[in-house]
N, C-alpha and C. Protein backbone atom coordinates (compact mmCIF):
# COMPACT_ATOMS: atom_id res chain seq x y z
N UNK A 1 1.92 14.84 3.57
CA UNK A 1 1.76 13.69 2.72
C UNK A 1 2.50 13.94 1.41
N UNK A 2 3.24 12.76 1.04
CA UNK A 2 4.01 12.54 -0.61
C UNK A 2 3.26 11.84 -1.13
N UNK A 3 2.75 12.35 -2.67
CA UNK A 3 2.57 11.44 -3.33
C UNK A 3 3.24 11.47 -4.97
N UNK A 4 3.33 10.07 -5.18
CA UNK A 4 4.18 9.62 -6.44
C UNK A 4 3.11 8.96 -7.59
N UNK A 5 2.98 9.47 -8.65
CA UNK A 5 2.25 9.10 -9.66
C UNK A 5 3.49 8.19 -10.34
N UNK A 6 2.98 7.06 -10.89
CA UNK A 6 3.98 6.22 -11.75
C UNK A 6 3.16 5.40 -12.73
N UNK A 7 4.40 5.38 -13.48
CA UNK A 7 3.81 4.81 -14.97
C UNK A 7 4.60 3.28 -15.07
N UNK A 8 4.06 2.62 -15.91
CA UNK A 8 3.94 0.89 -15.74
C UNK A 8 5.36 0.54 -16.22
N UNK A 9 5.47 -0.30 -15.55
CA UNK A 9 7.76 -0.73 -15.48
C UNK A 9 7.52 -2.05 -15.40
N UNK A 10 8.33 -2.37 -16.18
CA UNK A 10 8.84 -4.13 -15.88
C UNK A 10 7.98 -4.88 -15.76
N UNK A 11 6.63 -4.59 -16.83
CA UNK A 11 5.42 -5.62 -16.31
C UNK A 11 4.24 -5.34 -15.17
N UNK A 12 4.69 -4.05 -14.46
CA UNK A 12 4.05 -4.13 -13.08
C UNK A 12 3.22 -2.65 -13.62
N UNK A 13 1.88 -2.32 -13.97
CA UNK A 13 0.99 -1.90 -14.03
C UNK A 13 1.21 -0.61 -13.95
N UNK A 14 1.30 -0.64 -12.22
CA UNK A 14 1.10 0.91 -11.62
C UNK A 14 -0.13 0.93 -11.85
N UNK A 15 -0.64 2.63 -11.10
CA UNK A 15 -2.01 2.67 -11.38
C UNK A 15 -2.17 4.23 -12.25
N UNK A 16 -2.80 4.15 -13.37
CA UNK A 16 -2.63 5.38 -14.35
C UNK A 16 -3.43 6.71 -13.92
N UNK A 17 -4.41 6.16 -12.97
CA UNK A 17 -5.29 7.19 -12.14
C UNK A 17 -5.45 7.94 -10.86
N UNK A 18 -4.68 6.98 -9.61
CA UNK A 18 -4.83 7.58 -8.57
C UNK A 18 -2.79 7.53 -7.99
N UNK A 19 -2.42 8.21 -7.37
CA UNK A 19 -1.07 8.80 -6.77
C UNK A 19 -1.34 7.93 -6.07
N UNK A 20 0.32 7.72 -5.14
CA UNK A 20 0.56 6.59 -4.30
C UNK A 20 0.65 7.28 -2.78
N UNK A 21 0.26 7.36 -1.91
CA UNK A 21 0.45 8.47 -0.99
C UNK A 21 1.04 8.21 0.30
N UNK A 22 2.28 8.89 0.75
CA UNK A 22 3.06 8.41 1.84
C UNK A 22 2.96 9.46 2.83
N UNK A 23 2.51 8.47 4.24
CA UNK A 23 2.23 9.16 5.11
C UNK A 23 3.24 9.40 6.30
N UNK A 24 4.52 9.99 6.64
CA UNK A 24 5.25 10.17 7.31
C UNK A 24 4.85 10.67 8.88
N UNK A 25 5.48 10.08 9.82
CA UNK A 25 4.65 10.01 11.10
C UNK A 25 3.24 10.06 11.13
N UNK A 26 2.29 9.27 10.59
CA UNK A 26 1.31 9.30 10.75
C UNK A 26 0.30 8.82 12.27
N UNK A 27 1.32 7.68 13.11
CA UNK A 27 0.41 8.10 14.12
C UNK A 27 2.07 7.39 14.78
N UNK A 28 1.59 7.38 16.05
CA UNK A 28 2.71 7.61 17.15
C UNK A 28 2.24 6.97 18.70
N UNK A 29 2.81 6.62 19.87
CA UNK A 29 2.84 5.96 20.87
C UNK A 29 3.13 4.69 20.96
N UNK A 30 2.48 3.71 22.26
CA UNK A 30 3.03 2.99 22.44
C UNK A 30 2.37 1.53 21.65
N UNK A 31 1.67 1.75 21.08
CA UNK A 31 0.88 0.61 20.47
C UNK A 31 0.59 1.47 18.81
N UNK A 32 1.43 1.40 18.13
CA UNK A 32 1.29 1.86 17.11
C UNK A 32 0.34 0.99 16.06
N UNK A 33 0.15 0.35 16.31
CA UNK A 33 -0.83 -1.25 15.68
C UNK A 33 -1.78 -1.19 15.51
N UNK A 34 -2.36 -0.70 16.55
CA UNK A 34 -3.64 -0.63 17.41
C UNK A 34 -4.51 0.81 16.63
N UNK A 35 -3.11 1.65 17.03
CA UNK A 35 -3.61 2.73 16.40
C UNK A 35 -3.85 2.79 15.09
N UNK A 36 -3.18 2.47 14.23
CA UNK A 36 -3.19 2.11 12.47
C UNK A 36 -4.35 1.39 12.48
N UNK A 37 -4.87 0.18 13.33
CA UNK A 37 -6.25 -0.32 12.73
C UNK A 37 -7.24 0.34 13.10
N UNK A 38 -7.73 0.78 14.23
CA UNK A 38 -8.18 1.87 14.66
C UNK A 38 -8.49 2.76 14.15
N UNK A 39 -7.47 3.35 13.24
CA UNK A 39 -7.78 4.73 12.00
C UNK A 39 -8.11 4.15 10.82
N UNK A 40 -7.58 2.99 10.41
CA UNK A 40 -8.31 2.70 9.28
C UNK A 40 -9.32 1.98 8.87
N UNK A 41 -10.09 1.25 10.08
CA UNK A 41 -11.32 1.06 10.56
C UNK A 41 -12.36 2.13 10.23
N UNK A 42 -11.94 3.07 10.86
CA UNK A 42 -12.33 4.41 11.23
C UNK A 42 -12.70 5.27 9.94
N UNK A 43 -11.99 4.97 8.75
CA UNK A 43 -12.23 5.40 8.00
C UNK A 43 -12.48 4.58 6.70
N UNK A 44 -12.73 3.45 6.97
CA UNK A 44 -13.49 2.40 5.82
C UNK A 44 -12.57 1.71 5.10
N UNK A 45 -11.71 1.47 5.89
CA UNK A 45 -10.52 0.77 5.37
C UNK A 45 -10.34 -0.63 6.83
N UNK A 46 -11.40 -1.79 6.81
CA UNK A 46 -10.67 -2.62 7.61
C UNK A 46 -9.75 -3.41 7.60
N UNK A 47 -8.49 -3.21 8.79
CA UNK A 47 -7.80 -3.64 9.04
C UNK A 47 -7.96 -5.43 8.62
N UNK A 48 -6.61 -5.73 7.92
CA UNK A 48 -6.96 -7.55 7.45
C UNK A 48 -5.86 -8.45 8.06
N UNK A 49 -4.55 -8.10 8.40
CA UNK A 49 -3.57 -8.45 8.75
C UNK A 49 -2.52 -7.90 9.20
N UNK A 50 -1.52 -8.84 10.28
CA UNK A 50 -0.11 -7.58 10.33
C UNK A 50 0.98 -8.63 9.96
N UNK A 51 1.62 -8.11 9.57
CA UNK A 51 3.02 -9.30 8.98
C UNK A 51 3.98 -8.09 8.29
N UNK A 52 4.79 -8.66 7.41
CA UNK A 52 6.24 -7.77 6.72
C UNK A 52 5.55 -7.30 5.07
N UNK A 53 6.54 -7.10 4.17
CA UNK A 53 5.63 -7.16 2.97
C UNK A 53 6.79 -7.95 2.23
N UNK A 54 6.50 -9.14 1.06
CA UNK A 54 6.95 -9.79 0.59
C UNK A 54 8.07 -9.04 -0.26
N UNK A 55 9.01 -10.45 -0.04
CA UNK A 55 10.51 -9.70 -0.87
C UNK A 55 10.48 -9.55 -2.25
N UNK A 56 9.83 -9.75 -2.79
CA UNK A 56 9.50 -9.80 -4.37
C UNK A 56 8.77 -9.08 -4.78
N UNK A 57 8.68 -8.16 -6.46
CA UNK A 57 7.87 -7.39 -6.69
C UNK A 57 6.49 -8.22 -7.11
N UNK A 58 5.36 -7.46 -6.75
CA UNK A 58 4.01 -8.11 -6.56
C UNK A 58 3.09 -7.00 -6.29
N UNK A 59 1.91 -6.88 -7.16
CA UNK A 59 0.94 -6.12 -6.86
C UNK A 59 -0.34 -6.47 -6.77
N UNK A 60 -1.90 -5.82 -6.41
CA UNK A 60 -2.83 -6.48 -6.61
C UNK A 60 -3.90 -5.61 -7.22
N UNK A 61 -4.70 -6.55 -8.22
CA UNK A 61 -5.24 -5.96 -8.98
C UNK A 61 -6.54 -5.44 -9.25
N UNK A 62 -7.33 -6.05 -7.86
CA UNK A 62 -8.40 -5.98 -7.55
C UNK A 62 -8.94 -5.27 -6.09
N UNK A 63 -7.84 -4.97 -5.35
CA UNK A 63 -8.03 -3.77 -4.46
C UNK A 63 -7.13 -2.40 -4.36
N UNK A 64 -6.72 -1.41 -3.79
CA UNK A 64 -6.42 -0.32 -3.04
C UNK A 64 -5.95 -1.39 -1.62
N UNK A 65 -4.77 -0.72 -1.46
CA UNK A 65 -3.75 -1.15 -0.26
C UNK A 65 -3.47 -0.36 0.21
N UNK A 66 -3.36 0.10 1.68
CA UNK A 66 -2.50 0.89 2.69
C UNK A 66 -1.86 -0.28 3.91
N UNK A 67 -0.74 0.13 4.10
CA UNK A 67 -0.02 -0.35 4.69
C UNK A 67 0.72 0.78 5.78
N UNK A 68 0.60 0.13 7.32
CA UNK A 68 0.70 1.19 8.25
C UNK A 68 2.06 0.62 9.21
N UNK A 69 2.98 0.72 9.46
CA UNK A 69 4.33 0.71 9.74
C UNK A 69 4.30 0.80 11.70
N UNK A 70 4.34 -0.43 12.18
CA UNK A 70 3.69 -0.35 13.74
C UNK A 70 5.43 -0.44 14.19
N UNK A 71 6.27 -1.45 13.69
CA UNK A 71 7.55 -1.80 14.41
C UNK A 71 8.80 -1.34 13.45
N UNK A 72 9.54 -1.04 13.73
CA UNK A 72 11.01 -1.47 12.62
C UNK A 72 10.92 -0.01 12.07
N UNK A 73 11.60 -0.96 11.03
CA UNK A 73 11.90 0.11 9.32
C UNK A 73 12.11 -0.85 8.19
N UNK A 74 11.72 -0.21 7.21
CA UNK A 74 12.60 -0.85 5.95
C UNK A 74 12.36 -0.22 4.77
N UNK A 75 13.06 -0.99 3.55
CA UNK A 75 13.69 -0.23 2.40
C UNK A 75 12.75 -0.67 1.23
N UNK A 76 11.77 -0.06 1.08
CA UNK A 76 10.82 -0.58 0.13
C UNK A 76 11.10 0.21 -1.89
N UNK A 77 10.99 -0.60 -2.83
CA UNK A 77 10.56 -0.65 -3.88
C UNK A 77 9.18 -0.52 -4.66
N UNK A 78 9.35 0.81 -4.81
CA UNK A 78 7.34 1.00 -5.54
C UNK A 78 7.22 1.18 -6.95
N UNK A 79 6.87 0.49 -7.40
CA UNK A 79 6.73 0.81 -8.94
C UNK A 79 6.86 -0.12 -9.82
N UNK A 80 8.09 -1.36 -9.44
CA UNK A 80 8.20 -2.27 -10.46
C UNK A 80 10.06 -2.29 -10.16
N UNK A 81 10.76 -2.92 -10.80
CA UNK A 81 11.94 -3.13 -10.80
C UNK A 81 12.57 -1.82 -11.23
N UNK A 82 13.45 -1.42 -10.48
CA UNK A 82 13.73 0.19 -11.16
C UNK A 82 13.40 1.05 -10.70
N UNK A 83 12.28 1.51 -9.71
CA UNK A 83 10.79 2.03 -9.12
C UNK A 83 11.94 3.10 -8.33
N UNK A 84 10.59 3.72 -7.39
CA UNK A 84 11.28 4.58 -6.39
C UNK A 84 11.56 3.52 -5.39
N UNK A 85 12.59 4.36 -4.70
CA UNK A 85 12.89 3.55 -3.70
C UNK A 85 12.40 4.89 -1.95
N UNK A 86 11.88 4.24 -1.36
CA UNK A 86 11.07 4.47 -0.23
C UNK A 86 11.60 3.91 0.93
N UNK A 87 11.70 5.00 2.14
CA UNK A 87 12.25 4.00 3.08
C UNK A 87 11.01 4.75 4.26
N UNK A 88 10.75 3.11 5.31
CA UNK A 88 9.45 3.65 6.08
C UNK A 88 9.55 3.40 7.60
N UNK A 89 9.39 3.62 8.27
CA UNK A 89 9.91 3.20 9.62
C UNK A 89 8.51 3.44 10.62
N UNK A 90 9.11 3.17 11.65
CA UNK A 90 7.69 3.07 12.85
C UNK A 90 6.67 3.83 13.03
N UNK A 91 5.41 4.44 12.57
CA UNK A 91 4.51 5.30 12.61
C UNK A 91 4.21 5.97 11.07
N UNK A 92 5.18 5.46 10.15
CA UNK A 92 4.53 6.30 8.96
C UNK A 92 3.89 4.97 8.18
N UNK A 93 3.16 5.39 7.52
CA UNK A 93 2.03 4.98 6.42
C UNK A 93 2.12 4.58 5.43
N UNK A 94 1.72 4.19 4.20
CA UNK A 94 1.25 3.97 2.49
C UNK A 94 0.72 3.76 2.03
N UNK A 95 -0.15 4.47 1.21
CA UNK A 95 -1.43 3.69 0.15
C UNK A 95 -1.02 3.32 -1.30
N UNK A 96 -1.44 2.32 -1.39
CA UNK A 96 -0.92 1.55 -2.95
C UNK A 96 -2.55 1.43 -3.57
N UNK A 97 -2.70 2.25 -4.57
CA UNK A 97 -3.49 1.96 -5.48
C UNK A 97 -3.79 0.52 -6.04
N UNK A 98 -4.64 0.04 -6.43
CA UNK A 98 -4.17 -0.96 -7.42
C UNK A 98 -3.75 -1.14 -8.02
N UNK A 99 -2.75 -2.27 -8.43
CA UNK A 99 -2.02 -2.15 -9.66
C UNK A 99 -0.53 -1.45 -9.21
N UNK A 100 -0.29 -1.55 -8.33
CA UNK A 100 0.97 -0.41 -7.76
C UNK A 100 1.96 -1.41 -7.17
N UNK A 101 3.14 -1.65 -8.07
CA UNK A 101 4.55 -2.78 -7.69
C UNK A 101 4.83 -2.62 -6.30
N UNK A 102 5.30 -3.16 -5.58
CA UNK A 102 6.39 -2.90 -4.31
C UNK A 102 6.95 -4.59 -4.26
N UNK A 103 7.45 -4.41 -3.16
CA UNK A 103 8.86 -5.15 -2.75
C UNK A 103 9.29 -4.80 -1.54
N UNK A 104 9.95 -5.56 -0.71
CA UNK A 104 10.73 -5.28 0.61
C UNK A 104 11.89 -5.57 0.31
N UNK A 105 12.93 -4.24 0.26
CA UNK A 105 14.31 -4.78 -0.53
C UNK A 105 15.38 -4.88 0.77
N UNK A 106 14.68 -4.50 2.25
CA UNK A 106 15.27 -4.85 3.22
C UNK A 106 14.37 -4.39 4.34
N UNK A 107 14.70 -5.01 5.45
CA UNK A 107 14.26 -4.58 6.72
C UNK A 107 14.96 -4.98 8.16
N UNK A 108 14.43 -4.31 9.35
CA UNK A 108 15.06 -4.33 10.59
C UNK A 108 14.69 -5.87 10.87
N UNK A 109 14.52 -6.44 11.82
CA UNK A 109 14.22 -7.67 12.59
C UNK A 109 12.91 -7.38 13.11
N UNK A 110 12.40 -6.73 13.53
CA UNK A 110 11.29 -6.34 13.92
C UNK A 110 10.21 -5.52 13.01
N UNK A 111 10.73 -5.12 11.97
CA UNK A 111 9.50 -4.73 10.97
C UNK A 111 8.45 -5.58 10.95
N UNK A 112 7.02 -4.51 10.82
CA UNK A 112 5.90 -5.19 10.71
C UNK A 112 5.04 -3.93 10.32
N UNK A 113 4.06 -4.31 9.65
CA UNK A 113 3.05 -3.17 9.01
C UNK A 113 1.33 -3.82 9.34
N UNK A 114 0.65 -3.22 9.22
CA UNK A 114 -0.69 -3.67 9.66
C UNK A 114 -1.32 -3.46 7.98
N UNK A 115 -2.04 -4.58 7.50
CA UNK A 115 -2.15 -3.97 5.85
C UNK A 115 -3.99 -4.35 6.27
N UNK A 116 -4.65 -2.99 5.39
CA UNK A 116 -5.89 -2.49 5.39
C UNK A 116 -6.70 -2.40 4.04
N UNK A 117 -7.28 -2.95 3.41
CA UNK A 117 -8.18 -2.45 1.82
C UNK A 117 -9.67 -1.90 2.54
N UNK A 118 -9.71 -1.09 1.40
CA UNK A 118 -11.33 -0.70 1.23
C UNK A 118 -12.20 -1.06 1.99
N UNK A 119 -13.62 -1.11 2.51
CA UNK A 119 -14.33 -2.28 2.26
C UNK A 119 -15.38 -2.30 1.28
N UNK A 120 -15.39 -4.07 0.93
CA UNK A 120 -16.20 -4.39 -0.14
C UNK A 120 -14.43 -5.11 -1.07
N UNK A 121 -13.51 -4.42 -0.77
CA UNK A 121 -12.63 -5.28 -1.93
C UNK A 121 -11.56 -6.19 -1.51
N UNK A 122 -11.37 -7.65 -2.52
CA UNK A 122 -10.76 -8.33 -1.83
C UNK A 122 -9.68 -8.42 -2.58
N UNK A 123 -8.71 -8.35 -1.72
CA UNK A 123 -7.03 -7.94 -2.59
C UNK A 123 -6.90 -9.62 -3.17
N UNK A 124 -6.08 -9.63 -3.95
CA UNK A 124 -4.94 -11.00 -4.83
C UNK A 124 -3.47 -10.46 -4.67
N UNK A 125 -2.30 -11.29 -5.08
CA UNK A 125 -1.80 -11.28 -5.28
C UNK A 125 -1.23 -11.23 -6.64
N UNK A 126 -0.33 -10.03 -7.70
CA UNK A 126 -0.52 -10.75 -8.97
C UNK A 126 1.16 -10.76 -9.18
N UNK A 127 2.01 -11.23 -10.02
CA UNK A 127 3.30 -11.48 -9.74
C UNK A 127 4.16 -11.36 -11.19
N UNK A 128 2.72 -11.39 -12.31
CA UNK A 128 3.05 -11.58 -13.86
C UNK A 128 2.90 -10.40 -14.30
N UNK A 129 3.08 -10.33 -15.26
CA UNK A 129 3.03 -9.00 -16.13
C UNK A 129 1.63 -8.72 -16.53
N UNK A 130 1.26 -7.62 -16.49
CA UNK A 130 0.15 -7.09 -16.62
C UNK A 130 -0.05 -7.65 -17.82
N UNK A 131 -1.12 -7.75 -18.22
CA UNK A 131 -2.02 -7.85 -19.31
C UNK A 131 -3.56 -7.67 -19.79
N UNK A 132 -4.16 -7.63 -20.77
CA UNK A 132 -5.33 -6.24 -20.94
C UNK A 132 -6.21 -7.32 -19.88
N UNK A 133 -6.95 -8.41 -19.27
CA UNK A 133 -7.83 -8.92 -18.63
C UNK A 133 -7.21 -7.68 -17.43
N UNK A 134 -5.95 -7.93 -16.83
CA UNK A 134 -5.43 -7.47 -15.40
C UNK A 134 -5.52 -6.16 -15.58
N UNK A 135 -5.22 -5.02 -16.60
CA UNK A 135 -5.66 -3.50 -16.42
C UNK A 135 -6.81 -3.35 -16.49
N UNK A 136 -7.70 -4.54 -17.18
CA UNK A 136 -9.21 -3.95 -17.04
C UNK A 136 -9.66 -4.29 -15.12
N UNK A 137 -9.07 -5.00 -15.25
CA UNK A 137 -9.47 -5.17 -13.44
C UNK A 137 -8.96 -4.13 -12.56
N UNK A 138 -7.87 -3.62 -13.05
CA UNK A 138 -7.27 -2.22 -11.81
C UNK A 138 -8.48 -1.49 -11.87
N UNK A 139 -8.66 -0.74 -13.50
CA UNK A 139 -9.73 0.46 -14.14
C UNK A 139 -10.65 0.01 -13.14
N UNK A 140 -11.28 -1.55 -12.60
CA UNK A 140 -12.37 -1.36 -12.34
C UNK A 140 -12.30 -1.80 -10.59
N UNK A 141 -11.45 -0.92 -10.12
CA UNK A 141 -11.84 -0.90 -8.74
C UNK A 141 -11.96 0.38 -8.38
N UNK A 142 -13.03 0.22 -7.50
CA UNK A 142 -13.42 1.60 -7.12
C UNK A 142 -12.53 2.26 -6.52
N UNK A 143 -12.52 3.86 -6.77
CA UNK A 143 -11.82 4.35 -6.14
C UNK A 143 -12.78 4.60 -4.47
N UNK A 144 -11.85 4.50 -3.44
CA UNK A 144 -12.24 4.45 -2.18
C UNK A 144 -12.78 5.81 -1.73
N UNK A 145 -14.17 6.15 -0.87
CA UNK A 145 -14.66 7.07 -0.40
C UNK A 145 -13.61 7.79 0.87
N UNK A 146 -12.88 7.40 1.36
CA UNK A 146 -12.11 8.32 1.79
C UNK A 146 -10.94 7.91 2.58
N UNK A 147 -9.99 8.81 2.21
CA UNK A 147 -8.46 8.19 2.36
C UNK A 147 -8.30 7.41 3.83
N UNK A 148 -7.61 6.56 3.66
CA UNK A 148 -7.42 5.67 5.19
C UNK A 148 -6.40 6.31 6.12
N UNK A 149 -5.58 7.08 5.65
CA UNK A 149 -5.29 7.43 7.02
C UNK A 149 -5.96 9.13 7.63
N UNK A 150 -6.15 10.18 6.36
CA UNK A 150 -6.41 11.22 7.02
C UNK A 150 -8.29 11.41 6.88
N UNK A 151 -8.66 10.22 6.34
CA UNK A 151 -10.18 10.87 6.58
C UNK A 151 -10.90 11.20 5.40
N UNK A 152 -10.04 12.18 4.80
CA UNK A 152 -10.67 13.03 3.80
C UNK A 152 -11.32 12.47 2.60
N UNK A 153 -12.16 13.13 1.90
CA UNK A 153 -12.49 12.60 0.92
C UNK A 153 -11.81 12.27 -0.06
N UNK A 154 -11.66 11.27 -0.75
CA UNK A 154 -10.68 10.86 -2.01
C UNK A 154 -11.14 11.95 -3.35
């Protein structure tokens, strides 16, 4: 596992407390989908949807995000405009704190990710520049009892 601590860019928050954590081959076979909800079920993270991730930078401010990589690849943006740039392909992973920029700055035809929060929290979309109402809302999401893809305690 990688993880990237980042500090607030271009309006987009980041999260000042918890690392962003990338999970490279995290699971594998023929239903990689299945398996990603499955594990993050499994570990208190239910599965909410599968789709791409929007082309625009956008974060949310009221949950913890992992996003699990079933088809494709693509060229993701974390941080805010400027950010790291991340590239993720079929079987690896990501957890986005709250408050944590991304972007899809490209992808295959077949990319798709299975996206998972907490439970108990319900993600937004936020698209504006942070401001003190929106960091008091990151500060106040819980941090999650244990990581969604390996289990462990946070």
């Amino acid at each position: 596992m990688r993880r990237l601590m980042l500090e607030s860019r271009g309006g987009i928050p980041n999260n000042p407390a918890l690392a962003v954590r990338l999970y490279p081959a995290a699971v594998d076979g023929s239903d990689r989908g299945a398996a990603f909800e499955a594990r993050f079920a499994a570990n208190g993270w239910p599965p909410q949807w599968r789709d791409g991730v929007f082309d625009y930078h956008h974060y949310h401010s009221t949950a913890h995000e992992v996003l699990g990589c079933y088809a494709g690849r693509a060229t993701l943006t974390i941080g805010g405009p400027g950010g790291e740039t991340v590239e993720i392909a079929a079987g690896d992973a990501l957890m986005l704190p709250a408050g944590t920029g991304h972007k899809c700055e490209e992808a295959s035809d077949d990319f798709g990710v299975v996206g998972a929060y907490p439970a108990g929290q319900e993600w937004d979309v936020v698209t504006t520049p942070a401001d003190v109402a929106i960091h008091a809302r990151i500060a106040a999401v819980p941090v999650p009892e244990r990581d969604p893809v390996t289990g462990e305690p946070f």
